[in-house]
Protein backbone atom coordinates (compact mmCIF):
# COMPACT_ATOMS: atom_id res chain seq x y z
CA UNK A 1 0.00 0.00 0.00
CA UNK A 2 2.71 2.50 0.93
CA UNK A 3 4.71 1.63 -2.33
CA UNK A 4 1.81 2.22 -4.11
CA UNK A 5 1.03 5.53 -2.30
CA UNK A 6 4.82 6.68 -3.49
CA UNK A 7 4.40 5.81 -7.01
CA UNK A 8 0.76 7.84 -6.93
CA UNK A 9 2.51 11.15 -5.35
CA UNK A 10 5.73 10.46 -7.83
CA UNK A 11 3.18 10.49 -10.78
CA UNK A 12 1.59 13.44 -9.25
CA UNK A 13 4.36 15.75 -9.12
CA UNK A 14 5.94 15.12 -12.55
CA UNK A 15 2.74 15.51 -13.76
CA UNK A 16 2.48 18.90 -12.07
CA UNK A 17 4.75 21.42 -14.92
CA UNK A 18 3.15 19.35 -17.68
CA UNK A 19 -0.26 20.51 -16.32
CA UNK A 20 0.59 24.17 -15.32
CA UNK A 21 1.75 24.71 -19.23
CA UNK A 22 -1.15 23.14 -20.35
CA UNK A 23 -3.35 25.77 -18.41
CA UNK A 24 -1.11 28.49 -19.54
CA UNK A 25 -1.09 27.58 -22.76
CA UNK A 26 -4.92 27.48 -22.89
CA UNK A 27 -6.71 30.58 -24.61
CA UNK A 28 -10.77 30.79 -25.00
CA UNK A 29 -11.98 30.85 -28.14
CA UNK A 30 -14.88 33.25 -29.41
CA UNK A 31 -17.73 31.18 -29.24
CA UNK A 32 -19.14 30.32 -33.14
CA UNK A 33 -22.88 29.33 -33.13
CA UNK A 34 -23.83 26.02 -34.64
CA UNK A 35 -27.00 27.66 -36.49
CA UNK A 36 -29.13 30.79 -36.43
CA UNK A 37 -30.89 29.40 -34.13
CA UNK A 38 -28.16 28.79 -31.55
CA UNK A 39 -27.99 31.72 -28.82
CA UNK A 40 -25.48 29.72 -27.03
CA UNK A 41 -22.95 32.21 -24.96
CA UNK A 42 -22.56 35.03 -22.60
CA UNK A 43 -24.49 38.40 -23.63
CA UNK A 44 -24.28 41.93 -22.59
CA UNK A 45 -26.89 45.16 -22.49
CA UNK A 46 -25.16 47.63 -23.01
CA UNK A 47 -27.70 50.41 -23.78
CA UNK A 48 -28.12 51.35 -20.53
CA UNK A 49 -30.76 50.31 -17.28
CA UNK A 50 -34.31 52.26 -18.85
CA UNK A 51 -36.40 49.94 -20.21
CA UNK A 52 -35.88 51.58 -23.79
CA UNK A 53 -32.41 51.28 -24.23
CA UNK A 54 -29.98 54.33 -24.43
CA UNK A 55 -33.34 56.75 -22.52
CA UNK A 56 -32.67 56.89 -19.21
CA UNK A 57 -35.71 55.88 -16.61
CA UNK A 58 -37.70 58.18 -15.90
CA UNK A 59 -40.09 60.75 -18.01
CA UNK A 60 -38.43 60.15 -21.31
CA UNK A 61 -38.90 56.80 -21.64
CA UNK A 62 -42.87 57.85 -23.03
CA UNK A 63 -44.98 54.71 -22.10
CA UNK A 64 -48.43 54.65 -23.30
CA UNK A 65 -49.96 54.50 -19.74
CA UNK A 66 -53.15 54.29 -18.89
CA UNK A 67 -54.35 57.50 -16.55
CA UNK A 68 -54.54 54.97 -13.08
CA UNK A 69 -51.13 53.66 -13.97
CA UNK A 70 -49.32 57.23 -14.72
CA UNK A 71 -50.38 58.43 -11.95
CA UNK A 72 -48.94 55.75 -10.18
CA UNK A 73 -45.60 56.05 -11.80
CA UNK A 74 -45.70 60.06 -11.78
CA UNK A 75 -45.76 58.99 -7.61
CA UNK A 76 -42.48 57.16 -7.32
CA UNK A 77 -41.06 59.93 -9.18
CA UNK A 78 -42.42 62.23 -7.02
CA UNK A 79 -41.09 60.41 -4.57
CA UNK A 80 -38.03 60.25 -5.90
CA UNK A 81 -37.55 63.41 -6.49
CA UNK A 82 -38.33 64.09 -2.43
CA UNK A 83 -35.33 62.26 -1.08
CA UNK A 84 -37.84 58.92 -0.55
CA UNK A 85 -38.13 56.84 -3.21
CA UNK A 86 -40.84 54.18 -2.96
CA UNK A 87 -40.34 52.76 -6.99
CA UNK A 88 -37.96 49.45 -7.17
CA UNK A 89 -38.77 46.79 -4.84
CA UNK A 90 -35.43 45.52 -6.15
CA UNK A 91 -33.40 47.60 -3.58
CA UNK A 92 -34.72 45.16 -1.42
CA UNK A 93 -33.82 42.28 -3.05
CA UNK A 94 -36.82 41.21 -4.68
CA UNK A 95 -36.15 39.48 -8.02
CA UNK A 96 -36.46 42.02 -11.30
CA UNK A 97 -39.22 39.53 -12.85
CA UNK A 98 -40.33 39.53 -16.28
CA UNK A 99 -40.19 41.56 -17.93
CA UNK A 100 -37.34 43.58 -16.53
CA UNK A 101 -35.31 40.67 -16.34
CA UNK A 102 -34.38 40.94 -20.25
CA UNK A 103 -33.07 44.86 -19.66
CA UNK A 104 -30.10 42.62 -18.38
CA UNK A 105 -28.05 44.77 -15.98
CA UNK A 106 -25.21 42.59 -15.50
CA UNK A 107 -24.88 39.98 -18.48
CA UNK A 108 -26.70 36.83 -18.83
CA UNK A 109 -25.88 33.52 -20.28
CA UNK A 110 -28.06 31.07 -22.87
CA UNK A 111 -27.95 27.87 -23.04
CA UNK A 112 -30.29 25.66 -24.87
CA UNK A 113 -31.84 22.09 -25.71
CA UNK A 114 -34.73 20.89 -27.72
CA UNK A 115 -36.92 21.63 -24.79
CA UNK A 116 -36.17 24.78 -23.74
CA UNK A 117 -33.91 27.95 -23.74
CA UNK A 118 -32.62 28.70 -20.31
CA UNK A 119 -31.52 31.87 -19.82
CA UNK A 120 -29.21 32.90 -16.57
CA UNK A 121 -28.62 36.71 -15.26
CA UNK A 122 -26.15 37.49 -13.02
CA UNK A 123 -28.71 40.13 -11.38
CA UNK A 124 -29.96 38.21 -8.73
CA UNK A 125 -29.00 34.78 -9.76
CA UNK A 126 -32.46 35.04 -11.57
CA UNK A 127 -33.45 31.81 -14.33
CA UNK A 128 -35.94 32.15 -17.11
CA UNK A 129 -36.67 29.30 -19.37
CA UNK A 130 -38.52 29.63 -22.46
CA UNK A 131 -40.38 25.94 -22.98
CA UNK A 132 -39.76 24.67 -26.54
CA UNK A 133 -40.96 21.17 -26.42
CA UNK A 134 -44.61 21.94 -27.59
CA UNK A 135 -46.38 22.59 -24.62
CA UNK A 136 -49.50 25.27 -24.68
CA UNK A 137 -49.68 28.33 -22.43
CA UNK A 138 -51.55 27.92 -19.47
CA UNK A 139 -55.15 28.35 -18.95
CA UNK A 140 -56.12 31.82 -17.38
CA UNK A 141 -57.79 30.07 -14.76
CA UNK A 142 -54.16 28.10 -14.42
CA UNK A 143 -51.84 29.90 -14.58
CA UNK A 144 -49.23 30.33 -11.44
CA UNK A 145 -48.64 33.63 -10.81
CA UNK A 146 -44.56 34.23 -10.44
CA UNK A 147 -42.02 36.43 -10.57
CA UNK A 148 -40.77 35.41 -14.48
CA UNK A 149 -43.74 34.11 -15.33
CA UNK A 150 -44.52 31.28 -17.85
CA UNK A 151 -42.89 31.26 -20.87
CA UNK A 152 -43.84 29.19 -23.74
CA UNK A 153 -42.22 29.41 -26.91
CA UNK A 154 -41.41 28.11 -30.86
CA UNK A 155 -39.47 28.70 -34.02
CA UNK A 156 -40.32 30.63 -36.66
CA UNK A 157 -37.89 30.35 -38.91
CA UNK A 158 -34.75 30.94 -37.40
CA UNK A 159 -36.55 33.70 -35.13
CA UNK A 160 -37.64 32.41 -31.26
CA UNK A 161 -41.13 33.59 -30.82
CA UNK A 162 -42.40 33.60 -26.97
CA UNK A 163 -45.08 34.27 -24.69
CA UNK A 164 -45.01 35.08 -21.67
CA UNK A 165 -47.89 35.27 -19.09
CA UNK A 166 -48.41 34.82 -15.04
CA UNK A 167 -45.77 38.04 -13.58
CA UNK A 168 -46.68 38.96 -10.33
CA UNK A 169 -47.97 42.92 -10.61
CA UNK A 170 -46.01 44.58 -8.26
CA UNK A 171 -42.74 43.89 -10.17
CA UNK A 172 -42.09 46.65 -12.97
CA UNK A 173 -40.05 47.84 -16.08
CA UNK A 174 -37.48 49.93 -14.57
CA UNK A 175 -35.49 51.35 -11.62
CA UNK A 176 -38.15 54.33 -11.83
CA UNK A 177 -40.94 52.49 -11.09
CA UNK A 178 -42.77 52.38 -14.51
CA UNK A 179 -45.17 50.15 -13.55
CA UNK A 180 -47.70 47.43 -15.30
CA UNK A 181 -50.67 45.61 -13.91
CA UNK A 182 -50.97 41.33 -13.42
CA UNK A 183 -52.89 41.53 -16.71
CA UNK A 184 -49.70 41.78 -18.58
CA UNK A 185 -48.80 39.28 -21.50
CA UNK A 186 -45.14 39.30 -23.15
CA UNK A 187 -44.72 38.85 -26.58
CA UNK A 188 -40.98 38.17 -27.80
CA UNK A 189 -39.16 37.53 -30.94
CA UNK A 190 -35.54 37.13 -30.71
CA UNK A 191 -32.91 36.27 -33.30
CA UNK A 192 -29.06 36.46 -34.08
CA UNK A 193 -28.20 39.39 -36.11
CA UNK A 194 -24.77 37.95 -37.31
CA UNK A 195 -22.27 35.47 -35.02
CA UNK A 196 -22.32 38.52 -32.10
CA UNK A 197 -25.63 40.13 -31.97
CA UNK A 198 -28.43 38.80 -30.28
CA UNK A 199 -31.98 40.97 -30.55
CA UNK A 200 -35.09 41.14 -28.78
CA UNK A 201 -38.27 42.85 -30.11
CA UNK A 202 -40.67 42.83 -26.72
CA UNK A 203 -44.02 43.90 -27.06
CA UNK A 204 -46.04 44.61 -23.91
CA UNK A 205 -49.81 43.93 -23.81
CA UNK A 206 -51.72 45.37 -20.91
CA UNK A 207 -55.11 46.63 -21.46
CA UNK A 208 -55.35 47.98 -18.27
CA UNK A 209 -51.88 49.34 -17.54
CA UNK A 210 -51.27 50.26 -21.75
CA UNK A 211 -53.78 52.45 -23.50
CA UNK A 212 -51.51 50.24 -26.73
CA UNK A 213 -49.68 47.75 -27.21
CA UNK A 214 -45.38 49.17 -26.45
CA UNK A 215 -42.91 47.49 -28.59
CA UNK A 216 -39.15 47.67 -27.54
CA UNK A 217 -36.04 46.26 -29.22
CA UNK A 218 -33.43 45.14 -26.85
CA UNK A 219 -29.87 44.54 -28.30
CA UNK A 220 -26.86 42.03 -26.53
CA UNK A 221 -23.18 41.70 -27.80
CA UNK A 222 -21.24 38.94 -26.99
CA UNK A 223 -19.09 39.01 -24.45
CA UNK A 224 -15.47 38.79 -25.03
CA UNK A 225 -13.76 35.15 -24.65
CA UNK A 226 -13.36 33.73 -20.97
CA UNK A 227 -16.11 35.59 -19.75
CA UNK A 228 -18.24 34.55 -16.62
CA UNK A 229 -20.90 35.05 -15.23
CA UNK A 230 -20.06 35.79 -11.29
CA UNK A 231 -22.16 35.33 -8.32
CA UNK A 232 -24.15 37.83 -7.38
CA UNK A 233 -25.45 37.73 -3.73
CA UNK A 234 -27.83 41.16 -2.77
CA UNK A 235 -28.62 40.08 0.73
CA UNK A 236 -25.19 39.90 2.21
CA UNK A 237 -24.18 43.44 2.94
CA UNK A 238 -27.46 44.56 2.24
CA UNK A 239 -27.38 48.88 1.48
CA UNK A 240 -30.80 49.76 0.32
CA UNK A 241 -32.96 48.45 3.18
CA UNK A 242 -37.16 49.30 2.56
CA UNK A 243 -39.44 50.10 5.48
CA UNK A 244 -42.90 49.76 6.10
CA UNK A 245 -44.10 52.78 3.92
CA UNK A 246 -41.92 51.33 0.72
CA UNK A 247 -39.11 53.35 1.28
CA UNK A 248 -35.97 52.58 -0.20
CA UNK A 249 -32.78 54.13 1.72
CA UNK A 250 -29.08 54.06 2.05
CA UNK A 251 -26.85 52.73 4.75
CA UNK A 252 -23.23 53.68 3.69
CA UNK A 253 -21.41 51.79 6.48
CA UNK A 254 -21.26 47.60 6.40
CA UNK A 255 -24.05 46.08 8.31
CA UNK A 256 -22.22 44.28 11.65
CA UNK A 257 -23.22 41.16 12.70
């Protein structure tokens, strides 16, 4: 046993160089899809955290609201703009939910089978999966009631068209609060627009939050080779703590045990 031991640790340590050069020597590779239908890979926003990319939240961002829900919105920037902002339950940790998810503050990662698309953000650790595999949408009377919703999806072409129903009503768009109602459906179509250039035309249906239908087109890029996604933990350390009255405010110095 001990001779065998020996000859295990000898093997071990002239292995050792021939595996450090190996993991020097390694470089990642920009990721080539297999199709146009393969979203495989790490993607970044980078137009910004309003729900229209490259218009900041807020007032410019123009939604088609109904009266009820812009005078809800025009609150939390009221609010806001008083020092107490009462818009994003995300400073609290709450997940960003569908559709706010896809605004992608931090990149996200696809990967996909012939059931579903799965897609990862860093934000949160959040997972959406778009279903694939035939299934229908759920009945009204059905439907659970989540944070991402249900998404059910299917090829048209090489263009992903999904539906998404079921997001919980007190989620919303943006940082500023632009709210919608729990009668909201999701309509996507996404495609590759060339090897590095994924896009998502989102339209928002909401007859009682959406005097029309709002149609937005999202745009990732690839992220460069070797990227990760890293792990993204809001409760530790937690900075934007929410009272009673939905508050959100600041604490600058590190929570202590």
């Amino acid at each position: 046993m001990r001779s065998r031991l020996s000859l295990t640790l000898l093997v071990l340590v002239a292995a050792t160089p021939v595996l450090a050069e190996a993991a020097e020597a390694w470089k990642p590779a920009l990721y080539r899809p297999a199709s146009r239908r393969d979203f495989t890979g790490i993607w970044e926003n980078r137009g910004g955290i309003g729900w229209r990319q490259g218009v900041s939240p807020g007032l410019k961002q123009d939604p088609p609201l109904t009266p009820e829900y812009r005078a809800i919105w025009q609150r939390h920037i009221d609010n806001a703009a008083a020092g107490h902002p009462t818009g994003d339950p995300t400073a609290g940790c709450l997940p960003q939910g569908m559709p706010r998810i896809m605004t992608m503050t931090y990149p996200m990662e696809i990967m996909m089978n012939t059931q579903q698309v799965n897609i990862f953000a860093e934000w949160n650790g959040q997972t959406r999966r778009i279903f694939t595999d035939g299934r229908p949408l759920p009945a009204a009377d059905d439907v659970e009631v989540t944070f991402n919703g249900t998404s059910v999806g299917h090829w048209d072409g090489d263009v992903l068209v999904a539906t998404t129903v079921g997001m919980r009503p007190e989620t919303n768009l943006e940082s500023s609060g632009l709210p919608h109602s729990g009668e909201l459906v999701v309509k996507e179509r996404i495609w590759l627009d060339g090897d590095n250039l994924l896009k998502d035309e989102i339209t928002l249906v909401d007859p009682k939050a959406f005097s029309k239908p709002w149609t937005v087109t999202k745009a990732y890029h690839r992220a460069a080779p070797g990227a990760e996604l890293i792990e993204y933990v809001c409760l530790e350390n937690q900075r934007n703590p929410v009272n009673a009255a939905g508050e959100i405010g600041v604490t600058l110095a590190p929570q202590k045990p």
